[in-house]
N, C-alpha and C. Protein backbone atom coordinates (compact mmCIF):
# COMPACT_ATOMS: atom_id res chain seq x y z
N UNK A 1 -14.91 7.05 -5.69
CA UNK A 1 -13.89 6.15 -5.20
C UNK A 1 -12.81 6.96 -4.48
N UNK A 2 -12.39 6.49 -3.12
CA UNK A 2 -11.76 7.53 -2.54
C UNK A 2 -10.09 6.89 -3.00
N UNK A 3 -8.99 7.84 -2.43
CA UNK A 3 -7.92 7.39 -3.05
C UNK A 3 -7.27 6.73 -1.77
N UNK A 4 -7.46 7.04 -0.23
CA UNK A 4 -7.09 7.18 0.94
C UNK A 4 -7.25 5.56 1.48
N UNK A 5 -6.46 5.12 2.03
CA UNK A 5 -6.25 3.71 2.27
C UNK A 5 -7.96 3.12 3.25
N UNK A 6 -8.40 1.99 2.88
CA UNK A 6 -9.65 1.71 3.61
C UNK A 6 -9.55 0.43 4.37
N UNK A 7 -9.82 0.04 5.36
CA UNK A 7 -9.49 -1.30 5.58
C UNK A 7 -10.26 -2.39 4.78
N UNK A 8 -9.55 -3.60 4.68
CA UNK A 8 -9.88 -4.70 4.06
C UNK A 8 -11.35 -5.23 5.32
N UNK A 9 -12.59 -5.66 4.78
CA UNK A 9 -13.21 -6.00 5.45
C UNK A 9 -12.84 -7.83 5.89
N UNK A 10 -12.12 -8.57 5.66
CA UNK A 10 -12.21 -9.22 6.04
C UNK A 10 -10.46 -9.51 6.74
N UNK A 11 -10.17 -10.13 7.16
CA UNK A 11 -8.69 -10.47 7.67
C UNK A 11 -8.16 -11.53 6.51
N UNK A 12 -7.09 -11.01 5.75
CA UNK A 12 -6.27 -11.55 5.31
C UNK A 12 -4.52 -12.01 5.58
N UNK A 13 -3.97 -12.45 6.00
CA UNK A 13 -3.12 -12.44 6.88
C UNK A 13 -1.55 -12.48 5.50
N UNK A 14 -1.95 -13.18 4.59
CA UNK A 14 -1.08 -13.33 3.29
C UNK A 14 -0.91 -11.96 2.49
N UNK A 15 -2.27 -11.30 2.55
CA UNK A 15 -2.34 -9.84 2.08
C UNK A 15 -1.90 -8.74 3.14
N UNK A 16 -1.52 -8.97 4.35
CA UNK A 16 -1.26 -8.01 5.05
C UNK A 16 0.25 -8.08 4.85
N UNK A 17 1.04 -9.11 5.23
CA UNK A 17 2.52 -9.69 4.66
C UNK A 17 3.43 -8.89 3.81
N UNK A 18 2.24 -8.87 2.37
CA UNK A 18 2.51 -8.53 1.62
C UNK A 18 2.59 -6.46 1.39
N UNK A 19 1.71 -6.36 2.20
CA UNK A 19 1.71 -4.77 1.88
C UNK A 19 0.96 -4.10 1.48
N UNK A 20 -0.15 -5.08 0.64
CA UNK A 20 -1.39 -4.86 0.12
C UNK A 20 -2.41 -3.78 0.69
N UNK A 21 -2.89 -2.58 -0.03
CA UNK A 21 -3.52 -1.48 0.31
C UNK A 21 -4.92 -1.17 -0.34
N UNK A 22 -6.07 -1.36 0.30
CA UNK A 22 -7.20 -1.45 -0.21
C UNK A 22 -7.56 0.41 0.03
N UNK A 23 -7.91 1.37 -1.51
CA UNK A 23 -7.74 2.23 -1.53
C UNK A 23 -9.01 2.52 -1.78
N UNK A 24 -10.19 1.85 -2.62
CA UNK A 24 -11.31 1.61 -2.67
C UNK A 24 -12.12 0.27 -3.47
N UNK A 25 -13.66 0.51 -3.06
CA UNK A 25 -14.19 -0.74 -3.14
C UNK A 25 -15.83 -0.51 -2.97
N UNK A 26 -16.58 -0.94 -4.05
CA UNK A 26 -17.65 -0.36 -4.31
C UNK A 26 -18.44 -0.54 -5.70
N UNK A 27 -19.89 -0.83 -5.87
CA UNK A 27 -20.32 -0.97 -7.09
C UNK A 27 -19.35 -1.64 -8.56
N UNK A 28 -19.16 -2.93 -7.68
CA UNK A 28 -18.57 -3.67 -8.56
C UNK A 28 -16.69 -3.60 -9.27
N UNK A 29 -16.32 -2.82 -8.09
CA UNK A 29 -15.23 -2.15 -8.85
C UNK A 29 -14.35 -1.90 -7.52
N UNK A 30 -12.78 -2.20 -7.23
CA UNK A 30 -11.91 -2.31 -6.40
C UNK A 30 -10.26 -1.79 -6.95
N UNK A 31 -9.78 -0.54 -5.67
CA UNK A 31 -8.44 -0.50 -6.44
C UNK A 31 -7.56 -0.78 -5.01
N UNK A 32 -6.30 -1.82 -5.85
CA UNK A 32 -5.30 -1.95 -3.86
C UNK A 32 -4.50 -1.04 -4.94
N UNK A 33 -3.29 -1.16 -4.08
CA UNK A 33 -2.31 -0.42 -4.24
C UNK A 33 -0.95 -0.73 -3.33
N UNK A 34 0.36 -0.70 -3.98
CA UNK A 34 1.23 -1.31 -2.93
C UNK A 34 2.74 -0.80 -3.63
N UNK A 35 3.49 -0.15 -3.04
CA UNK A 35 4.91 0.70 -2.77
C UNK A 35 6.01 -0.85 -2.86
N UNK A 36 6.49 -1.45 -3.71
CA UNK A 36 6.97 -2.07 -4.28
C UNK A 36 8.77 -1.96 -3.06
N UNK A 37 8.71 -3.13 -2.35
CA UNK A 37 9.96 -3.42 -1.09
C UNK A 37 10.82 -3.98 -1.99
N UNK A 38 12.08 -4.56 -1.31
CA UNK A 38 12.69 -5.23 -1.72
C UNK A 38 12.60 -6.79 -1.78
N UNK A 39 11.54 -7.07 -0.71
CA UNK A 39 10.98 -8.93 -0.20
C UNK A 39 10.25 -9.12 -1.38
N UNK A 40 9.46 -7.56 -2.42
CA UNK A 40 8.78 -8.05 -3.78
C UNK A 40 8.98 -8.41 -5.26
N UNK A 41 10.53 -8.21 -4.82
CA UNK A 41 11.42 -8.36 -5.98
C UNK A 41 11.99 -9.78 -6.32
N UNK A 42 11.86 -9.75 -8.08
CA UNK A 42 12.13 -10.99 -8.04
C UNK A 42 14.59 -11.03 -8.30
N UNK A 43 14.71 -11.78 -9.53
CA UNK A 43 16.08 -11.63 -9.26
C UNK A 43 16.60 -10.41 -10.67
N UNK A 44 15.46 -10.21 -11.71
CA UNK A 44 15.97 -8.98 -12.03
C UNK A 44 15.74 -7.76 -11.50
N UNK A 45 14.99 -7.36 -10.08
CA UNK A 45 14.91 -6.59 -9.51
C UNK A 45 13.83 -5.88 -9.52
N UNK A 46 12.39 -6.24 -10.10
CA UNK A 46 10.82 -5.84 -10.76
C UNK A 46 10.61 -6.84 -9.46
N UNK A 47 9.23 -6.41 -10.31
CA UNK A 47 7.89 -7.05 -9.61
C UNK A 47 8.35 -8.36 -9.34
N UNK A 48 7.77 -9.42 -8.45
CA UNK A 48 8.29 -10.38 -8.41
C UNK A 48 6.40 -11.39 -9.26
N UNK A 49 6.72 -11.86 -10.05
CA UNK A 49 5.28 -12.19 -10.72
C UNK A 49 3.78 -12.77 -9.89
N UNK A 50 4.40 -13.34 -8.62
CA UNK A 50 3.48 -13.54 -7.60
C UNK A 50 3.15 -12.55 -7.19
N UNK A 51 3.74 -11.22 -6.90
CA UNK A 51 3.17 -10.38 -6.07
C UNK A 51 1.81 -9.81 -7.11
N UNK A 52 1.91 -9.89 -8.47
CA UNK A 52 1.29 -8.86 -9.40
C UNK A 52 0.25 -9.94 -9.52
N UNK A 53 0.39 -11.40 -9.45
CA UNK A 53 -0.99 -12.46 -9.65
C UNK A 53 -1.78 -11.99 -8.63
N UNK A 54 -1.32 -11.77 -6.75
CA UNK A 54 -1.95 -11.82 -5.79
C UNK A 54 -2.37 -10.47 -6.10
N UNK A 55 -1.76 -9.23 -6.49
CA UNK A 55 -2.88 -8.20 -6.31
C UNK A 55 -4.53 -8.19 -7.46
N UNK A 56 -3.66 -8.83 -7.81
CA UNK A 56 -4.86 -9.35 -9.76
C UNK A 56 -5.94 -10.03 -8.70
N UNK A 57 -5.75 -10.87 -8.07
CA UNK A 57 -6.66 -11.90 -7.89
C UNK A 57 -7.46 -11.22 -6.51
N UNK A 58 -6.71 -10.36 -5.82
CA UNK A 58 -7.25 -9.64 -4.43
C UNK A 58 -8.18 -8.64 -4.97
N UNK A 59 -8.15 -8.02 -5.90
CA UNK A 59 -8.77 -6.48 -6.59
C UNK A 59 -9.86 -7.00 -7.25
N UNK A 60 -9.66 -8.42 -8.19
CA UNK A 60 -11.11 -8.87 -8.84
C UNK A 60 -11.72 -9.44 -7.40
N UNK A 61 -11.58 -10.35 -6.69
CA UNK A 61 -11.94 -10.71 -5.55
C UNK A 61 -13.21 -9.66 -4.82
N UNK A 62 -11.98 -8.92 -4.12
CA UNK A 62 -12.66 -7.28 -3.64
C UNK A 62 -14.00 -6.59 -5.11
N UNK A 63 -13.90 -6.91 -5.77
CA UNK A 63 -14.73 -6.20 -6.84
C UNK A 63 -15.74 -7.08 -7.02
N UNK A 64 -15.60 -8.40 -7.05
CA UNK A 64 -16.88 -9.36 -6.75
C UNK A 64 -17.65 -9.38 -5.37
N UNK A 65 -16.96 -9.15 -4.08
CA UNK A 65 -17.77 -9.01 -3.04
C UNK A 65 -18.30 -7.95 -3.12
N UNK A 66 -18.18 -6.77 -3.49
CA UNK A 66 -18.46 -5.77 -3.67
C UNK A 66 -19.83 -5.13 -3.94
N UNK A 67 -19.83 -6.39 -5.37
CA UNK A 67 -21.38 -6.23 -5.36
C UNK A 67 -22.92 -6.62 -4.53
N UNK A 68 -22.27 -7.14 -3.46
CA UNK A 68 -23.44 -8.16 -2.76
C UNK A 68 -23.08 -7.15 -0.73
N UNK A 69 -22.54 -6.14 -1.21
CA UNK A 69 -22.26 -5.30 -0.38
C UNK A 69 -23.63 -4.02 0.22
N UNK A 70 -23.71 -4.29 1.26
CA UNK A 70 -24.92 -3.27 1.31
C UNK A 70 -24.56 -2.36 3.00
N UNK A 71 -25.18 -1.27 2.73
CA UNK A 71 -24.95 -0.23 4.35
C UNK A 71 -23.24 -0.55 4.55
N UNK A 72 -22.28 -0.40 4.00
CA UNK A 72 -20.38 -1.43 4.14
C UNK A 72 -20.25 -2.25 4.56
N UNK A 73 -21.37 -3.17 4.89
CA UNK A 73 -20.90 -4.40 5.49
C UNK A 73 -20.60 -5.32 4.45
N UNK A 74 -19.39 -5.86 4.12
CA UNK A 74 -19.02 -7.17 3.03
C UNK A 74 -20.39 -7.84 2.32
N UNK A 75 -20.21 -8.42 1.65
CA UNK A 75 -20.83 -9.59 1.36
C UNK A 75 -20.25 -11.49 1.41
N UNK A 76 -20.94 -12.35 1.09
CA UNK A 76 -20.00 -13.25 0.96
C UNK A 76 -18.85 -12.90 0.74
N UNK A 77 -17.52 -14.13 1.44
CA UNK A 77 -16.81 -14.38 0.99
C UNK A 77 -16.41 -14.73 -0.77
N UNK A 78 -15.43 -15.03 -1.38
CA UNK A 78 -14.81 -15.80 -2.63
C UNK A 78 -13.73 -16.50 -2.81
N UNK A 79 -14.19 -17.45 -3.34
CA UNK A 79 -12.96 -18.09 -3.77
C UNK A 79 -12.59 -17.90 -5.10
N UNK A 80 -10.91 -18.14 -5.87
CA UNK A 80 -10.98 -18.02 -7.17
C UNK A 80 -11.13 -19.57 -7.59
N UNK A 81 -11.75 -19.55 -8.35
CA UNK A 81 -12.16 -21.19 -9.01
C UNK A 81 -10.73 -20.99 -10.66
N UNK A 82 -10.87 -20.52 -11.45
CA UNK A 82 -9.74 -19.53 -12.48
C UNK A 82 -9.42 -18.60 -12.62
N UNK A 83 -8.19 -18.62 -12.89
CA UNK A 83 -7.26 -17.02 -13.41
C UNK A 83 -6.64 -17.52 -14.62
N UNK A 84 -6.65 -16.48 -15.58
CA UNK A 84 -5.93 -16.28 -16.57
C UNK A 84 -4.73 -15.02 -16.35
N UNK A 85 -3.77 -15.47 -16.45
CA UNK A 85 -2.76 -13.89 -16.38
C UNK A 85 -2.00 -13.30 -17.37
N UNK A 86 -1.90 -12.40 -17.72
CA UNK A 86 -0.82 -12.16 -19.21
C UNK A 86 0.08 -10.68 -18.44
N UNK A 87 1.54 -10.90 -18.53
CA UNK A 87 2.59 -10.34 -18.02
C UNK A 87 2.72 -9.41 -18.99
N UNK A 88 2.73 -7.63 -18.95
CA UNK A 88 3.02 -7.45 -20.58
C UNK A 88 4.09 -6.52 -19.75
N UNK A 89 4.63 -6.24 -18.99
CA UNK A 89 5.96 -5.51 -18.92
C UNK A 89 6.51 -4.90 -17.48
N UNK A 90 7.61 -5.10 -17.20
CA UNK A 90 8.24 -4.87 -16.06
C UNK A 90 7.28 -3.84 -15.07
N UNK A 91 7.26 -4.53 -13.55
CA UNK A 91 6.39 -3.63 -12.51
C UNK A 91 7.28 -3.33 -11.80
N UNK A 92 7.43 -2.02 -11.57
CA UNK A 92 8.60 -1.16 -10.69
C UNK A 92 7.73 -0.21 -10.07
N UNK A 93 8.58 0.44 -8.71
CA UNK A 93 7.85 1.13 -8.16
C UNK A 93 6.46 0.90 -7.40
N UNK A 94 5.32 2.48 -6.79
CA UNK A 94 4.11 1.69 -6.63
C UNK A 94 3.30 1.37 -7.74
N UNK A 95 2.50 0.42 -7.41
CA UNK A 95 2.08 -0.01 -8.30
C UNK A 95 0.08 -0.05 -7.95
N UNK A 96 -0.66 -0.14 -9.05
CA UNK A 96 -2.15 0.15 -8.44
C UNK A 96 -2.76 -1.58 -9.13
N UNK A 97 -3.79 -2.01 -8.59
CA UNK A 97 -4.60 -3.21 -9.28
C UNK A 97 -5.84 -2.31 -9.35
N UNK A 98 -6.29 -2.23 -10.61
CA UNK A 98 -7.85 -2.19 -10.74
C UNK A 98 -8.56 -3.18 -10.91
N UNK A 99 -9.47 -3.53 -10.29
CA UNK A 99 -10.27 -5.04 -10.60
C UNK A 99 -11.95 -4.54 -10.83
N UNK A 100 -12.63 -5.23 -11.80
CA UNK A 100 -13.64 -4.44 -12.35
C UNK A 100 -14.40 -5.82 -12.33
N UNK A 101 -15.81 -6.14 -11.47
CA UNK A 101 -16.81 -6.80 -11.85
C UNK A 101 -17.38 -7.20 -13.69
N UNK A 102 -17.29 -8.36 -14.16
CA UNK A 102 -18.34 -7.86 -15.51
C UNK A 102 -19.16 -8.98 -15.36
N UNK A 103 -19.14 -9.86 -14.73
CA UNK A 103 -20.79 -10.52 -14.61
C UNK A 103 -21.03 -10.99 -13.56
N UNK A 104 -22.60 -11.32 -12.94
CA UNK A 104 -22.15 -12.22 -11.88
C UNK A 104 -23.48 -13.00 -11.90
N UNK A 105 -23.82 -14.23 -11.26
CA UNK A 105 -24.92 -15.18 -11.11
C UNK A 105 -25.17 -15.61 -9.66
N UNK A 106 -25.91 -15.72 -9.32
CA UNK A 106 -26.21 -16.32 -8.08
C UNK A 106 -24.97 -16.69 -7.35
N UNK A 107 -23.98 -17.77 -8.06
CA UNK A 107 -23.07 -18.45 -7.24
C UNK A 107 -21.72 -17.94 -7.67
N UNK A 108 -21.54 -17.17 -9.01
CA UNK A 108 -20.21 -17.01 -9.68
C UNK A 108 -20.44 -15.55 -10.36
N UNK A 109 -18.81 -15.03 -9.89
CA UNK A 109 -18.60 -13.48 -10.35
C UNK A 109 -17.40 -13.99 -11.50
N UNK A 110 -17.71 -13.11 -12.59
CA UNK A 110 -16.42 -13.31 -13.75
C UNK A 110 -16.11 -11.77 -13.41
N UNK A 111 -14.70 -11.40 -13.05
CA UNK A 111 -13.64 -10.27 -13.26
C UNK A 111 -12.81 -9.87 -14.27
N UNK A 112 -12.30 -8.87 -13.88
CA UNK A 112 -10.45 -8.47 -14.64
C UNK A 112 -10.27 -7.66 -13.97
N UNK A 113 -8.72 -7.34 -14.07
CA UNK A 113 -8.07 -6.31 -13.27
C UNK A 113 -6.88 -6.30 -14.11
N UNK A 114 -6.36 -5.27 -13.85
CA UNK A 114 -5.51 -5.04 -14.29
C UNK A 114 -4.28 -4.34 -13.45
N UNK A 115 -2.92 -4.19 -13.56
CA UNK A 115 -1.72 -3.71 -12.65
C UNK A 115 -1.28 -2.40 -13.41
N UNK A 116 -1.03 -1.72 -12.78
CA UNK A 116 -0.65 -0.06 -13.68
C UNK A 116 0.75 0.20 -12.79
N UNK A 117 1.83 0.82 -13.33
CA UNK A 117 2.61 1.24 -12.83
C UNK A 117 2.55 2.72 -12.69
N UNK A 118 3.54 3.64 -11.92
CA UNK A 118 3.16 4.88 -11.50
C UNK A 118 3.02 5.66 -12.60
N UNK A 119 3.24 5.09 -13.40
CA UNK A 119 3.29 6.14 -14.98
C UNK A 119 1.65 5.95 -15.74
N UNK A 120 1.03 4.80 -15.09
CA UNK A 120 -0.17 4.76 -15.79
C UNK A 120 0.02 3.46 -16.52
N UNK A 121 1.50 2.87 -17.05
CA UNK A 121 1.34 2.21 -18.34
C UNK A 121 0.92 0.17 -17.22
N UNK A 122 0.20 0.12 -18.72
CA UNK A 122 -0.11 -1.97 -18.13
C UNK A 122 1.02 -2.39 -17.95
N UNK A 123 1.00 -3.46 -16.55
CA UNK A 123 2.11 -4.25 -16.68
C UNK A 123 1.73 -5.37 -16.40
N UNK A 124 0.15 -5.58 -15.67
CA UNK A 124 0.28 -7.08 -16.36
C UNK A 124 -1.75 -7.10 -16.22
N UNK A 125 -2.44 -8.25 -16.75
CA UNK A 125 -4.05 -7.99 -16.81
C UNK A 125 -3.96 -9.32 -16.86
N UNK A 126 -5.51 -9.79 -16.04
CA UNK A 126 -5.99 -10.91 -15.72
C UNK A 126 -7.30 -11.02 -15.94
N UNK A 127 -7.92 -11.99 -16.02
CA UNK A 127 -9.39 -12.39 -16.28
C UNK A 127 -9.76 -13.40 -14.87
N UNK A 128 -10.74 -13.47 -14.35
CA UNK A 128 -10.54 -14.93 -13.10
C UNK A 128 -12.37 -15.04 -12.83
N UNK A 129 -12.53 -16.00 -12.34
CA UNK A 129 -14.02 -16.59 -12.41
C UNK A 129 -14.32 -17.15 -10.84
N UNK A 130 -14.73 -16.54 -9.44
CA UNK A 130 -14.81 -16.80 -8.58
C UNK A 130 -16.15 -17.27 -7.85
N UNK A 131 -16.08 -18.06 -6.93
CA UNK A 131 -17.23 -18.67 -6.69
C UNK A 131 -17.90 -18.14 -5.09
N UNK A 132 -18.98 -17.78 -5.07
CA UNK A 132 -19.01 -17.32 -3.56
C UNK A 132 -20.01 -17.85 -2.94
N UNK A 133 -19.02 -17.88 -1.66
CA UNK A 133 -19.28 -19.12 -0.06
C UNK A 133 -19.82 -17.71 1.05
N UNK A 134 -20.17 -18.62 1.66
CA UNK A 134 -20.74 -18.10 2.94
C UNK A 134 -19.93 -19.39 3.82
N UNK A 135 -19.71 -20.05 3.79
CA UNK A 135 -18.18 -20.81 4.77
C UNK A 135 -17.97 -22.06 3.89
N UNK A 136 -16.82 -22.43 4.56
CA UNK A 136 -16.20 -23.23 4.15
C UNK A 136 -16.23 -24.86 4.98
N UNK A 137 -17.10 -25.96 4.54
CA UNK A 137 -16.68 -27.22 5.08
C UNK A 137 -15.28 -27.30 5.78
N UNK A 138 -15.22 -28.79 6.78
CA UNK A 138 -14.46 -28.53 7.86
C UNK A 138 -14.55 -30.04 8.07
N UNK A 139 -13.14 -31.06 7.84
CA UNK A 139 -12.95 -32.62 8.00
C UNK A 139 -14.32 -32.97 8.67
N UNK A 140 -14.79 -32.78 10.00
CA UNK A 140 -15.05 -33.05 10.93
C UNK A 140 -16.96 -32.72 10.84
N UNK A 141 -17.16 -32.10 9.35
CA UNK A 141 -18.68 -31.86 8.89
C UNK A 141 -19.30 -30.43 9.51
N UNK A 142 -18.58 -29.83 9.75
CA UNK A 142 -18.83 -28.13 10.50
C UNK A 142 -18.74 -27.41 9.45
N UNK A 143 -18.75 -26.23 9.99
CA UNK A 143 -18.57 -24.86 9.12
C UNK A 143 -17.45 -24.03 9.42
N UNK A 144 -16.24 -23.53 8.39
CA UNK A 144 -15.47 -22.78 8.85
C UNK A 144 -15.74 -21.19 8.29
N UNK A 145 -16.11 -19.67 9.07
CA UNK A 145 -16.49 -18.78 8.55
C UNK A 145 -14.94 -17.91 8.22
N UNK A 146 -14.94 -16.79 7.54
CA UNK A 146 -14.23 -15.58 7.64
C UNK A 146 -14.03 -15.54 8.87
N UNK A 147 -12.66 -14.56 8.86
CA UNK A 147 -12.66 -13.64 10.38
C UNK A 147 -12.62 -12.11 9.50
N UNK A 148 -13.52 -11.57 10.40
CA UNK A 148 -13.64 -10.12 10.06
C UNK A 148 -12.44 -9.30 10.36
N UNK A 149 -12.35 -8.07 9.71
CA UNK A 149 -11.23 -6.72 10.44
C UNK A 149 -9.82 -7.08 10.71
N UNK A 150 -9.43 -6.41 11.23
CA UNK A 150 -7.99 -6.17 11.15
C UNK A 150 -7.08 -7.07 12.50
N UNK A 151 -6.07 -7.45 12.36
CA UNK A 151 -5.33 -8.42 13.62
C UNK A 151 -5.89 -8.06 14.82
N UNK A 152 -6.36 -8.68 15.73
CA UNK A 152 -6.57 -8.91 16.71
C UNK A 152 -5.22 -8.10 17.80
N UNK A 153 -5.35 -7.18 18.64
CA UNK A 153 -4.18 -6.65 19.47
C UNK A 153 -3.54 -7.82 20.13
N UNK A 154 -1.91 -7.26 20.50
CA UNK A 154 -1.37 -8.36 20.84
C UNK A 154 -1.17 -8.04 22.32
């Protein structure tokens, strides 16, 4: 697992916003990573608890496509169908998500991940149960796919 920033294979536009750093991703197993601004703070001055759900849910995510990954090209998309989250202590600083595959079936990956602060210690762990698409229905009876790679130049 390399430590060196990798691009996200698919375009996320909410995860780019945010700061979100895909560091690796591979055999079931994903770490982001993200240098904690001031836009991530909530009003005691930590983590703001959304930012630590979205890396929870981006890292198991990334760790379920992961497995259906072959030669680096992605696999399906995911959606999260559940998350469970448990907060166990102030996120300051950067901060890492590990998200770790532990089962998967034809249509559904079960995860966890967990948030580490620079010291190593938990600050918050999730469980989530995602379902994976190859596109998404569309009012009108179409198909809506992913967009691959990184913003488009302006």
């Amino acid at each position: 697992m390399s430590s060196q920033r990798i691009p996200f294979p698919y375009r996320i536009p909410f995860v780019e916003e945010l700061g979100l750093e895909l560091h690796s991703v591979g055999d079931g197993k994903a770490e982001l990573r993200v240098d904690l601004a001031e836009a991530h703070l909530n009003s005691w001055e930590v983590a703001h608890g959304g930012v630590l759900m979205t890396m929870l849910d981006v890292a198991m995510a990334q760790a379920a496509r992961s497995a259906h990954r072959h030669d680096g090209v992605a696999g399906p998309g995911v959606a999260t169908i559940e998350m469970k989250t448990s907060f166990v202590r102030p996120a300051e600083g950067e901060l890492r998500a590990l998200g770790r595959l532990l089962h998967r079936t034809a249509t559904l990956a079960f995860c966890e991940a967990s948030v580490l602060d620079g010291e190593g210690q938990l600050c918050a762990h999730a469980t989530g149960t995602f379902k994976y698409l190859r596109a998404l229905p569309t009012p009108k009876g179409g198909l809506k796919v992913q967009r691959r790679g990184p913003k488009p130049p302006e």
